[in-house]
Protein backbone atom coordinates (compact mmCIF):
# COMPACT_ATOMS: atom_id res chain seq x y z
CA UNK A 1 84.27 65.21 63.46
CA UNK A 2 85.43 69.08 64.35
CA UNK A 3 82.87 71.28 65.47
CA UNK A 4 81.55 73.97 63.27
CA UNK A 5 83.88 77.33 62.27
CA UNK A 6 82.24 79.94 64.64
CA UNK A 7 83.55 82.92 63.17
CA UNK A 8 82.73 82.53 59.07
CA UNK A 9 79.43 83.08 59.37
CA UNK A 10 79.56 86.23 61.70
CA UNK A 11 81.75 88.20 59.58
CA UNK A 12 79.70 86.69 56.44
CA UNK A 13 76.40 88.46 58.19
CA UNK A 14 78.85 91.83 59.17
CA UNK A 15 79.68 92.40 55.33
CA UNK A 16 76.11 91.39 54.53
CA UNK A 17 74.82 93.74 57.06
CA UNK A 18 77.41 96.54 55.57
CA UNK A 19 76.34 96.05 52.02
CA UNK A 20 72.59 96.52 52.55
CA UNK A 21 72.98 99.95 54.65
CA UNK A 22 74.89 100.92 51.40
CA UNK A 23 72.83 99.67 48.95
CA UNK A 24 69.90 101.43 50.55
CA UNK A 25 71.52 104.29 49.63
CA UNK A 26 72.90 103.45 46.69
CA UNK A 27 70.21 101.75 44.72
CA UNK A 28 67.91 104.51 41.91
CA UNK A 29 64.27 104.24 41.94
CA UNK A 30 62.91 101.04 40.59
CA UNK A 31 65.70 98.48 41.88
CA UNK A 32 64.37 96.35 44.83
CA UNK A 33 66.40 95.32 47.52
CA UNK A 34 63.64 93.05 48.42
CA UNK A 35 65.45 90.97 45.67
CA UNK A 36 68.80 91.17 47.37
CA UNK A 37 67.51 90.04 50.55
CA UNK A 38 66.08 86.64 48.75
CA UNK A 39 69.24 86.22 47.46
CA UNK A 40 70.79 86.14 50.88
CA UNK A 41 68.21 83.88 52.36
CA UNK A 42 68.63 81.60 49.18
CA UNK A 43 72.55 81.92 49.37
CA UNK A 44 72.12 81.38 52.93
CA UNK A 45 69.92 78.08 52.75
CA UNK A 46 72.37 76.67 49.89
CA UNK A 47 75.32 77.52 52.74
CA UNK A 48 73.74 75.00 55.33
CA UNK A 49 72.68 72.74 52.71
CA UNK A 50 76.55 71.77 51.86
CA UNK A 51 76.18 70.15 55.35
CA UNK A 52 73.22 68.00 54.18
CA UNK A 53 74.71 67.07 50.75
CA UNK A 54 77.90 66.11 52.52
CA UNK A 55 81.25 65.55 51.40
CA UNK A 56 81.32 62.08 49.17
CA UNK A 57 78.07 63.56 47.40
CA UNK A 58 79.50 66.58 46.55
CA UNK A 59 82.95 65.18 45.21
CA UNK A 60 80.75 62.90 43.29
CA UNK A 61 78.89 65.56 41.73
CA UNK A 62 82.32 67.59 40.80
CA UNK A 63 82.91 65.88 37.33
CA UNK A 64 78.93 66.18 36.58
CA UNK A 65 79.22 69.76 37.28
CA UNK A 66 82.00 71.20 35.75
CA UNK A 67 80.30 69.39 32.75
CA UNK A 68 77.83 71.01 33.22
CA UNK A 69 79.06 74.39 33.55
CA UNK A 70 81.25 74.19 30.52
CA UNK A 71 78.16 72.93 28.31
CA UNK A 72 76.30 76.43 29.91
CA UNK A 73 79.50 78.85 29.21
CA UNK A 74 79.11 77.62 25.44
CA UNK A 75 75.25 77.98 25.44
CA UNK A 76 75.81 81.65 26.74
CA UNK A 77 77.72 82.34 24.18
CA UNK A 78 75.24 81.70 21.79
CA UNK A 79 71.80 82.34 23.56
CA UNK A 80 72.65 84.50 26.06
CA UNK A 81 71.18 87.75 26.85
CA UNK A 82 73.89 90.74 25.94
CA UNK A 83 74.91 93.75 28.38
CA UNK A 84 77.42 96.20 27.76
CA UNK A 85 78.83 94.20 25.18
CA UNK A 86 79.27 90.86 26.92
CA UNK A 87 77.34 87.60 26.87
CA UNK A 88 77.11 86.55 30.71
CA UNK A 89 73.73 86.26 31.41
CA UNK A 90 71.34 83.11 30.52
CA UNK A 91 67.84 82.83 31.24
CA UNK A 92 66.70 79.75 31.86
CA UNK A 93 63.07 80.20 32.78
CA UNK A 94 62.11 81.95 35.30
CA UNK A 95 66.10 82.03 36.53
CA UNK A 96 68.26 84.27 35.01
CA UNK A 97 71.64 82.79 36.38
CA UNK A 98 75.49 83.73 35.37
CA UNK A 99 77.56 80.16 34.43
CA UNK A 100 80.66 82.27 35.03
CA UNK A 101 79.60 82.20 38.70
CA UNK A 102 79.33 78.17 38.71
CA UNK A 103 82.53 77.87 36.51
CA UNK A 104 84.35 79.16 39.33
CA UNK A 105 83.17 76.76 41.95
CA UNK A 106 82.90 73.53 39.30
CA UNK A 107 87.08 74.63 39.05
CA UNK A 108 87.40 74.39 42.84
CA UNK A 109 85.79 71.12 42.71
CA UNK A 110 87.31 69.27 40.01
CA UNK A 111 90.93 70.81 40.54
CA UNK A 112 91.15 69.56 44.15
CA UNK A 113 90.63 66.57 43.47
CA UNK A 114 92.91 66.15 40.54
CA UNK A 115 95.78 67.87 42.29
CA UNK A 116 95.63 65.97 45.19
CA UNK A 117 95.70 62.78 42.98
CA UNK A 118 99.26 61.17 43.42
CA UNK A 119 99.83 61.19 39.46
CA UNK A 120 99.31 64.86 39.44
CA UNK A 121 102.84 66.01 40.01
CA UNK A 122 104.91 65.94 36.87
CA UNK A 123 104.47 67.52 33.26
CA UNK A 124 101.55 65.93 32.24
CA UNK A 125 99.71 66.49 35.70
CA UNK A 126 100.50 70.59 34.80
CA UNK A 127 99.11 70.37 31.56
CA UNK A 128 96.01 68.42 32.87
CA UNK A 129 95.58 71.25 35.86
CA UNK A 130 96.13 73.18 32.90
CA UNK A 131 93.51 72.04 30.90
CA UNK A 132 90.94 71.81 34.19
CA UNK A 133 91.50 75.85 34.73
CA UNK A 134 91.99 76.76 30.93
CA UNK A 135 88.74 75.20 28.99
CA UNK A 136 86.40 77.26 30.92
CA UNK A 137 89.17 80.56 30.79
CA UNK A 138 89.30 80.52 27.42
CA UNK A 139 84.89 79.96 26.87
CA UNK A 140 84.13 83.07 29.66
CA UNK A 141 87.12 85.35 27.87
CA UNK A 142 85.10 84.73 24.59
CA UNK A 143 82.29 86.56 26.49
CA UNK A 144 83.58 88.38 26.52
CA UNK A 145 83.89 88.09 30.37
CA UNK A 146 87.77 89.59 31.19
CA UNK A 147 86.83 90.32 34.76
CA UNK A 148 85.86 86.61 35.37
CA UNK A 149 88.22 85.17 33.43
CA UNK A 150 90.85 86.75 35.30
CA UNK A 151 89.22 85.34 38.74
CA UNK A 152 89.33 81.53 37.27
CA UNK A 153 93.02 82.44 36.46
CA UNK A 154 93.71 83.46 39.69
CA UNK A 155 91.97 80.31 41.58
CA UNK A 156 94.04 78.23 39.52
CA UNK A 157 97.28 79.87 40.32
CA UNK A 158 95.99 79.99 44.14
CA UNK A 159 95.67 76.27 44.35
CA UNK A 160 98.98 75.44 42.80
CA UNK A 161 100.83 77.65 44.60
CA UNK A 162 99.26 75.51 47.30
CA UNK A 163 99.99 72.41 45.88
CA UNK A 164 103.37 73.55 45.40
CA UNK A 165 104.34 74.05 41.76
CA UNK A 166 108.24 74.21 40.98
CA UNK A 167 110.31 77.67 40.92
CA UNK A 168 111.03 77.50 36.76
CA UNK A 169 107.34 77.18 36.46
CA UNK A 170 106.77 79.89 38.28
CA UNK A 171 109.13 82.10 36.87
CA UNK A 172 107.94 81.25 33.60
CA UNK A 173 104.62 82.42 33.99
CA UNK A 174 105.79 85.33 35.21
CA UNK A 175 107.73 86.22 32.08
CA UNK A 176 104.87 84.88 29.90
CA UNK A 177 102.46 87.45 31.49
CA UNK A 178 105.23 90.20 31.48
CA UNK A 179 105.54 89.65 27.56
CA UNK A 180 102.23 88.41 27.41
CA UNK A 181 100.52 91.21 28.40
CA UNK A 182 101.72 93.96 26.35
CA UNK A 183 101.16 91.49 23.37
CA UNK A 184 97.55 90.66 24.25
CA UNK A 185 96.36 94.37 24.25
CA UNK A 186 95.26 94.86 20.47
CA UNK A 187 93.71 91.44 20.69
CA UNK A 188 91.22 93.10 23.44
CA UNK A 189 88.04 94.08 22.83
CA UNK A 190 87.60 98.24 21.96
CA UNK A 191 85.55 98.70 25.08
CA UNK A 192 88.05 96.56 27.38
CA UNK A 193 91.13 98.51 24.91
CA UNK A 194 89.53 101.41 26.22
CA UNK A 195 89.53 101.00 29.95
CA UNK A 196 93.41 100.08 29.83
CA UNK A 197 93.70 103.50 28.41
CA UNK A 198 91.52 104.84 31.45
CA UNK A 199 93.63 103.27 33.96
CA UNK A 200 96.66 104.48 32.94
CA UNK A 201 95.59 107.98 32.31
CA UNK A 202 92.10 108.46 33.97
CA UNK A 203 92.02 112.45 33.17
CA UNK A 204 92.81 112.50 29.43
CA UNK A 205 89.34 111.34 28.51
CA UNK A 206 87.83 112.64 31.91
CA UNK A 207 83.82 112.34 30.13
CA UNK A 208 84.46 109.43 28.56
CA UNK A 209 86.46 106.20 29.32
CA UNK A 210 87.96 107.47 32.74
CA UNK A 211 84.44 108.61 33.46
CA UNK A 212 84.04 105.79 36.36
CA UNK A 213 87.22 106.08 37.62
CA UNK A 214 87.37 109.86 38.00
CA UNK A 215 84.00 110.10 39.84
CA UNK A 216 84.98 107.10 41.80
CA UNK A 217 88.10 108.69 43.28
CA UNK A 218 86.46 111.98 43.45
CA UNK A 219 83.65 110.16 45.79
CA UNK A 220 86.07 108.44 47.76
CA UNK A 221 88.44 111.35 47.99
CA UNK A 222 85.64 113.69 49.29
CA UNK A 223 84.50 111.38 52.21
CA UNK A 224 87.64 112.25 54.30
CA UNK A 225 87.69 110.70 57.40
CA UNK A 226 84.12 109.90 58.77
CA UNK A 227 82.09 110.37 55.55
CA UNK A 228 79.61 112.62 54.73
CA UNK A 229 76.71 110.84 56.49
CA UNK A 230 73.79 108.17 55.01
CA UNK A 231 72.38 109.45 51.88
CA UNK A 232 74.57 112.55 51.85
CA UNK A 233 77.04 111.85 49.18
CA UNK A 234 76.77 114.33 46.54
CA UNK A 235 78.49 111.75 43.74
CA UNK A 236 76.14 108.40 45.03
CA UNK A 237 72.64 111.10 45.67
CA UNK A 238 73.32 112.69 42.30
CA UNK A 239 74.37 109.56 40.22
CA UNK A 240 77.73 110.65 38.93
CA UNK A 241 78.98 107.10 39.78
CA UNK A 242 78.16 104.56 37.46
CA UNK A 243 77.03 101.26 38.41
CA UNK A 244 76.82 102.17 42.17
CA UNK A 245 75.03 99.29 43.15
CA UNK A 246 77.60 96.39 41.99
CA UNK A 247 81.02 97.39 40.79
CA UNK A 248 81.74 100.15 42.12
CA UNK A 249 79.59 99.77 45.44
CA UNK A 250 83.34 101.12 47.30
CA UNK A 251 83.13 104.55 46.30
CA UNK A 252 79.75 105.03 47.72
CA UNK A 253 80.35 103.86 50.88
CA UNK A 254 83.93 105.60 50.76
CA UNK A 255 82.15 108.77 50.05
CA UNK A 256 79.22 108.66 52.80
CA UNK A 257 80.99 106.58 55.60
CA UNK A 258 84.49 107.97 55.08
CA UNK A 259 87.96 106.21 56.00
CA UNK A 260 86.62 104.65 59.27
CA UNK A 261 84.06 103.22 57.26
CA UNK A 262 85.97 102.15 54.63
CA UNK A 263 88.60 100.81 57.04
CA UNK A 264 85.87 99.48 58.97
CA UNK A 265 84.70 97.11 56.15
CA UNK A 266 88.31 96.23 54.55
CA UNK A 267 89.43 95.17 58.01
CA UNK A 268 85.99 92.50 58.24
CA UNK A 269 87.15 91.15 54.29
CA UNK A 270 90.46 90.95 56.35
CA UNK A 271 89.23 88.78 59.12
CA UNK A 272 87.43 86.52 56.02
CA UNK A 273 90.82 86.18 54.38
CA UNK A 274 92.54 85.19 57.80
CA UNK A 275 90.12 82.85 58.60
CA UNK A 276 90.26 80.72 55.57
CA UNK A 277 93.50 80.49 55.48
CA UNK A 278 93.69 79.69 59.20
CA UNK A 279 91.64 76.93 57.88
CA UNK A 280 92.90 75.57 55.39
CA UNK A 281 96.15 75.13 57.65
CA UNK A 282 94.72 73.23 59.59
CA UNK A 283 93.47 70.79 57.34
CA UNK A 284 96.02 67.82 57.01
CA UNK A 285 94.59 66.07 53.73
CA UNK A 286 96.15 68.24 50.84
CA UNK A 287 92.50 68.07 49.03
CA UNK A 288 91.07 69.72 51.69
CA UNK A 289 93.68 72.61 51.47
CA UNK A 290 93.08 72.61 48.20
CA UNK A 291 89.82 73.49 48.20
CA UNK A 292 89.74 76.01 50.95
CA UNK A 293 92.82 77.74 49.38
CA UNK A 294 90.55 78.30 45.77
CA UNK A 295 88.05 79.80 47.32
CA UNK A 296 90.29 82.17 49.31
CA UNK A 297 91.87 82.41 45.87
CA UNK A 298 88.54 83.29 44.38
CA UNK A 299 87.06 85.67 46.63
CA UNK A 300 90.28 87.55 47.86
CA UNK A 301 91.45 88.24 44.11
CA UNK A 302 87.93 89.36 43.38
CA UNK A 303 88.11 91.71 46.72
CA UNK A 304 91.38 93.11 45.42
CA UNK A 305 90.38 93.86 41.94
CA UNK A 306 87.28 95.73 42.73
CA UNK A 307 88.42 97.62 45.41
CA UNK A 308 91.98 98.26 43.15
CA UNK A 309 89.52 99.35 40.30
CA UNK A 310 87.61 102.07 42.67
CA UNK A 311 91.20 103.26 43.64
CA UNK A 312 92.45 103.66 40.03
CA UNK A 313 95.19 100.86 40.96
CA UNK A 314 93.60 98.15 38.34
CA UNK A 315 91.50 98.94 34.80
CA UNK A 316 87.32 98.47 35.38
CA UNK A 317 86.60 94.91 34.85
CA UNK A 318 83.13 94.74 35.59
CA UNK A 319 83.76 92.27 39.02
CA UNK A 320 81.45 93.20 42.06
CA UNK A 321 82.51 93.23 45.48
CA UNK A 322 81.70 89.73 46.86
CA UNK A 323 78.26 89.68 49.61
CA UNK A 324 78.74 93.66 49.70
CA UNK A 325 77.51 94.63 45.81
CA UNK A 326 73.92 93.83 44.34
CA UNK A 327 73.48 90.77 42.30
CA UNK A 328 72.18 87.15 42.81
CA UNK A 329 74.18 84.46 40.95
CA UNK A 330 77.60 86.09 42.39
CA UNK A 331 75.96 85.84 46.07
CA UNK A 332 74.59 82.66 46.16
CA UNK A 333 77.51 81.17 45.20
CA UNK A 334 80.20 83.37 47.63
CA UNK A 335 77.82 81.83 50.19
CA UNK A 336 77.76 78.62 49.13
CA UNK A 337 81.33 78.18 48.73
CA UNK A 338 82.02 79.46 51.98
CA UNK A 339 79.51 76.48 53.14
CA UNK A 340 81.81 74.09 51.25
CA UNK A 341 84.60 75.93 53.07
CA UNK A 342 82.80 75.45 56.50
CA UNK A 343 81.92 71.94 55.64
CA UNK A 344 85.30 70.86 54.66
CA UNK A 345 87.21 72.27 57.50
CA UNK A 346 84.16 70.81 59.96
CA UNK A 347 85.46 67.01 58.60
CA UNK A 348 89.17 67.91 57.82
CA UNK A 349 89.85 64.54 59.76
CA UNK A 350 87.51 62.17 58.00
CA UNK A 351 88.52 63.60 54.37
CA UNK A 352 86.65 65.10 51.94
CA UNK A 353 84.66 62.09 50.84
């Protein structure tokens, strides 16, 4: 047994650290960041308790899971609560819990093991991967959840880039998103329809679908190099930004801790990134590579898209900024798959199970 990753959980505690300084400023009267805080503690308990479970538990819970999950991401769509046009939220109780979020690590799970299954080279082991990634793509798109959708996407692609998926696959998915893509557009929602409109031309509805974007880069763009102080930014104080507090958490920092801050915090997700794949290189069992590459899949597309949306590089998808933007589901799980990240690298020469 290898001892523990040291550095994870400092830079976890750094961007957790950075994200409540700018929430404090960011959040409007009546939103508690008492709440965030129990999040982190529960996020944080359900980190170390990845080490308890262990390994063979947790592989033998993968299958039950991702049943699981897919069974929720149907229920959603029929019982669950609606906001801003999207079904993503169920209540179940006293919880009120996103399946989206589990999807993603159920996918991690289940496609790890499959893929480092000797069958699961071939055409058949494709279309199975296929299958694994696509089921619950297809159930959080009817959301509909784009944002999320695109994040399961991208862990799949992660991990069989990893595994190492042939050239003329490769370069077939490539040319079915570059005709794809274009062709998919009417089928979008009007909202989501909307926001590709935004992104390509912010300023020619300025009040209306470019709204976020505008303000966002206006925020950021006004910060210059140091910021204008804690609770000084004219566009956070004065609530030009939408959603502040979650997706677009960037601009408000941007705007009151400037470039050094900015840089500051981008160079911490940095480390993250570095780290995990430092890890999963030195994993020799392919399943534990696996893994550790899906959730650097998950989290580092996720980081890319929301900061990309703040900069007017990517259209709004509604995806927060992992440990850094309010919310509970999304936190508890970045933390407890960075547990599972910890815990697989910690017994990379046992095996998984």
């Amino acid at each position: 047994m290898s001892r523990l990753e040291p550095y994870l959980p400092i830079l976890v505690v750094l961007l957790a650290l950075i994200g409540f300084v700018t929430l404090s400023s960011a959040v409007t009267e009546g939103q508690d960041l008492t709440r965030q805080a129990i999040y982190f503690v529960v996020g944080a308990v359900g980190c170390v308790a990845m080490f308890w479970v262990g390994g063979a538990r947790l592989d033998r819970l993968s299958i039950p899971l991702y049943a699981v999950t897919l069974v929720l991401l149907v229920v959603v769509l029929v019982f669950g609560e609606e906001i801003n046009g999207a079904k993503r939220w169920l209540q179940l109780g006293p919880v009120r819990m996103q399946p989206s979020e589990l999807a993603k690590v159920a996918i991690i799970m289940v496609l790890g093991r499959f893929l480092s299954a000797p069958p699961s080279r071939g055409l058949l082991g494709y279309l199975g991967a296929g299958a694994i990634v696509g089921v619950p793509f297809v159930l959080v798109l009817l959301g509909p959840d784009l944002g999320s959708a695109l994040v399961i996407a991208a862990i799949g692609a992660g991990m069989l880039f990893v595994r190492g998926i042939p050239t003329r696959l490769v370069i077939a998915a490539i040319v079915l998103v570059v005709v794809g893509v274009p062709l998919a557009v009417p089928l979008l929602e009007p909202h989501q329809q909307a926001r590709v409109t935004a992104f390509l031309d912010p300023d020619a509805d300025p009040q209306g679908a470019g709204y976020q974007v505008v303000q966002a880069r206006i925020a950021i763009g006004s910060g210059g190099l140091t910021g204008k102080g804690y609770k000084q930014g004219t566009q956070t104080q004065f609530d030009f930004i939408p959603f502040k507090h979650t997706d677009f958490i960037f601009p408000v920092l941007a705007e009151e801790m400037g470039f050094v801050g900015s840089m500051f915090m981008l160079g911490v997700f940095a480390l993250l990134f570095w780290r995990l794949a430092v890890m999963a290189m030195e994993c020799p069992r392919p399943r534990d590579q696996l893994v550790i590459a899906g959730i650097l899949s998950y989290l580092g597309f996720q980081t890319l898209v929301n900061i990309g949306v703040a900069l007017g590089l990517a259209p709004v998808t509604g995806l927060t900024l992992p440990i850094v933007s309010y919310g509970g589901t999304n936190l508890i799980v970045t933390l407890g798959v960075l547990g599972l990240a910890m815990l697989v690298h910690r017994d990379r020469y046992r095996g998984f199970t």
